[in-house]
Protein backbone atom coordinates (compact mmCIF):
# COMPACT_ATOMS: atom_id res chain seq x y z
CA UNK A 1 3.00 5.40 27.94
CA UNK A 2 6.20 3.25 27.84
CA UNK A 3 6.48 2.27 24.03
CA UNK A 4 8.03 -0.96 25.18
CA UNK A 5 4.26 -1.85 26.17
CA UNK A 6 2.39 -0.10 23.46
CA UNK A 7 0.30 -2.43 21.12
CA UNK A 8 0.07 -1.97 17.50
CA UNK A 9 -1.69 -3.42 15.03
CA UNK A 10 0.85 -4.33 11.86
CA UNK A 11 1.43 -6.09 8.91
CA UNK A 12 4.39 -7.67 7.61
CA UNK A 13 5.67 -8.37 4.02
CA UNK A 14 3.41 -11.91 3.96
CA UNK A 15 0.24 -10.84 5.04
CA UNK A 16 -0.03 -11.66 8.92
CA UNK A 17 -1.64 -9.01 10.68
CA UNK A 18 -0.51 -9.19 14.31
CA UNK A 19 -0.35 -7.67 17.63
CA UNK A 20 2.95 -7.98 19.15
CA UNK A 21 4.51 -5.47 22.57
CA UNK A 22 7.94 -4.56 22.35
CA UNK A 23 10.45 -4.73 19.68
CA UNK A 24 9.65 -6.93 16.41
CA UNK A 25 12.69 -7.85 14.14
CA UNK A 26 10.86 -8.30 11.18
CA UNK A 27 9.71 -4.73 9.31
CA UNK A 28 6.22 -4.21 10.17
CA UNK A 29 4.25 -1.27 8.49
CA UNK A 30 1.02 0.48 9.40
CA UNK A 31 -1.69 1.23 7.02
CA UNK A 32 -1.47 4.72 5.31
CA UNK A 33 -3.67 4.49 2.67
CA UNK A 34 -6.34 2.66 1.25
CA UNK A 35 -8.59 3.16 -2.16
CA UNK A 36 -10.68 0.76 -4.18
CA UNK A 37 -10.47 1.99 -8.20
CA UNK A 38 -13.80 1.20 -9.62
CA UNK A 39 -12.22 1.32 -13.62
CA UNK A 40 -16.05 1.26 -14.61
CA UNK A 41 -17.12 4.56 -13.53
CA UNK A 42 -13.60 6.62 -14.36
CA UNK A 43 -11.30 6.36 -17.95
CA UNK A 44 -8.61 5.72 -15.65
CA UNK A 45 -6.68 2.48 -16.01
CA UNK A 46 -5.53 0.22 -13.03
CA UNK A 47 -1.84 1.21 -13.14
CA UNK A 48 -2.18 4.90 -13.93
CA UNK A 49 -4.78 4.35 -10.71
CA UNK A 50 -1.83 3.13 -8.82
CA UNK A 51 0.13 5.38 -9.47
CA UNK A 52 -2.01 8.48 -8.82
CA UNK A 53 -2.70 6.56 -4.80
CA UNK A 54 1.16 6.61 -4.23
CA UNK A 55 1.94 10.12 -5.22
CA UNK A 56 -0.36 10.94 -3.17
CA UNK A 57 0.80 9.38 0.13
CA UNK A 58 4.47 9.49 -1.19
CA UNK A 59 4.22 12.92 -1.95
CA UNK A 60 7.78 13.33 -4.48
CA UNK A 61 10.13 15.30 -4.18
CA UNK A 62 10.20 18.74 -6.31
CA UNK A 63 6.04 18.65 -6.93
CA UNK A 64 7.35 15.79 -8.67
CA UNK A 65 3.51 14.79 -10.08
CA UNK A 66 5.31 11.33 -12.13
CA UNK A 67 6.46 7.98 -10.86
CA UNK A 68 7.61 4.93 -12.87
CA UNK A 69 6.44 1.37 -11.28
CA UNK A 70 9.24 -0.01 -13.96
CA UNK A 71 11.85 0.78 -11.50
CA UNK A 72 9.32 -1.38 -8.66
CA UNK A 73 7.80 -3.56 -10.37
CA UNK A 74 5.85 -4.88 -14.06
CA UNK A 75 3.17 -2.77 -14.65
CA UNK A 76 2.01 -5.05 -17.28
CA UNK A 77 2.69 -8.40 -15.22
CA UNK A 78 0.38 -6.61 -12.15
CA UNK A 79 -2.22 -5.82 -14.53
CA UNK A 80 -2.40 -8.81 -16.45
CA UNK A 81 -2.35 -11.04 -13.08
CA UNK A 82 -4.89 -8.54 -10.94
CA UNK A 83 -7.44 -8.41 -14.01
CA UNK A 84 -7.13 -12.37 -14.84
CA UNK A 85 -7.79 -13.07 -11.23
CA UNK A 86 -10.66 -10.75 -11.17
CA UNK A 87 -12.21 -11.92 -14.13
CA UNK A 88 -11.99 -15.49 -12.67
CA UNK A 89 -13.66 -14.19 -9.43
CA UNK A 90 -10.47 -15.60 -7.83
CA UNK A 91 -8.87 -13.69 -4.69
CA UNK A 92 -5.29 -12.89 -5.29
CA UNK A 93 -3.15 -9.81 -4.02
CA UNK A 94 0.49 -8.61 -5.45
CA UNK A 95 3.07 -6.95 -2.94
CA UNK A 96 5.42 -4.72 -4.04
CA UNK A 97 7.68 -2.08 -2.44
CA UNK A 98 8.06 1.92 -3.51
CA UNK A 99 10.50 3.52 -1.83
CA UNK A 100 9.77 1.81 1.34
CA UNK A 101 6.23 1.51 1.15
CA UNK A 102 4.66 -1.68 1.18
CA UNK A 103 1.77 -1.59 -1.90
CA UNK A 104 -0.76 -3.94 -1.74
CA UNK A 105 -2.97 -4.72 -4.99
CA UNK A 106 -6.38 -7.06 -4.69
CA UNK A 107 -8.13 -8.52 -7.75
CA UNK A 108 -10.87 -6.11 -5.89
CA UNK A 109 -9.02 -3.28 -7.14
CA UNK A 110 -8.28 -2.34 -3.82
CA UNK A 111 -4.69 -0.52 -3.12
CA UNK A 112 -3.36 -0.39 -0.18
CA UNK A 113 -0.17 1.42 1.08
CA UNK A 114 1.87 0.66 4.50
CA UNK A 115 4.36 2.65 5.80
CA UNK A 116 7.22 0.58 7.12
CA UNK A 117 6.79 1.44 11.35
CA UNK A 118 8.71 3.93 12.58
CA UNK A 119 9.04 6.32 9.98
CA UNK A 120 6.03 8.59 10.08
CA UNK A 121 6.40 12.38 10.82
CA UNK A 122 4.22 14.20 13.09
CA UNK A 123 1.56 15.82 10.84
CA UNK A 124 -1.24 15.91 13.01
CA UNK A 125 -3.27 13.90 10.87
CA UNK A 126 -4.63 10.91 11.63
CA UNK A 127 -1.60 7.91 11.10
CA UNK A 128 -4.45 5.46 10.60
CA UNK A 129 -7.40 6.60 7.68
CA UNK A 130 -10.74 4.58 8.12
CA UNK A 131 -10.46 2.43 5.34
């Protein structure tokens, strides 16, 4: 199939899922990853839950098993904002970006990760998980 004609479903840095043919100048990213942290049923806490979802789709360098959101973004500004709106019952979602990865975090404590287009290797596995 020409790629010039292929469809894909994306997602851009503001939100707006679309289906577009052809070349898009704005990055786009596909969906790698998605988990919802339920903090009541695990000790973890949200960031160190954030953290553990993009080393494992980011996959560092050297079994690198660390990563520092400082260098990305407040860890204590995303919690503070995701558990205040949750609390309030209010809808609210924080982008960031991790070495090219678009993260997405919901007052649902849902994290999602996009992969900007374009930049997957062929594993074999399924580019799109079920979410």
């Amino acid at each position: 199939m020409n790629s010039d004609t292929m469809r894909t479903k994306t997602t851009g840095w503001f939100g707006s899922t679309t289906e577009h043919s052809g070349p898009n100048p704005l990055p786009q990213y596909a969906l790698v990853a998605s988990e919802t942290i339920d903090l009541e049923s695990s000790s973890s806490e949200l960031i160190t839950s954030v953290v553990d979802v993009l080393i494992d789709v980011i996959k560092p360098a050297n079994c690198q098993t660390t990563l520092s959101l400082y260098e990305y973004v407040n860890p204590d500004a995303l919690e503070d904002i995701i558990e205040a709106s949750a609390s309030k019952k209010s809808d609210v979602e924080v982008r960031f970006t991790v070495k090219d990865y678009l993260v997405t975090v919901r007052s649902d404590y849902t994290v999602l990760i996009y992969e900007p287009l374009g930049t997957r290797h062929d594993t074999g596995e399924n580019p799109y998980p079920a979410s």
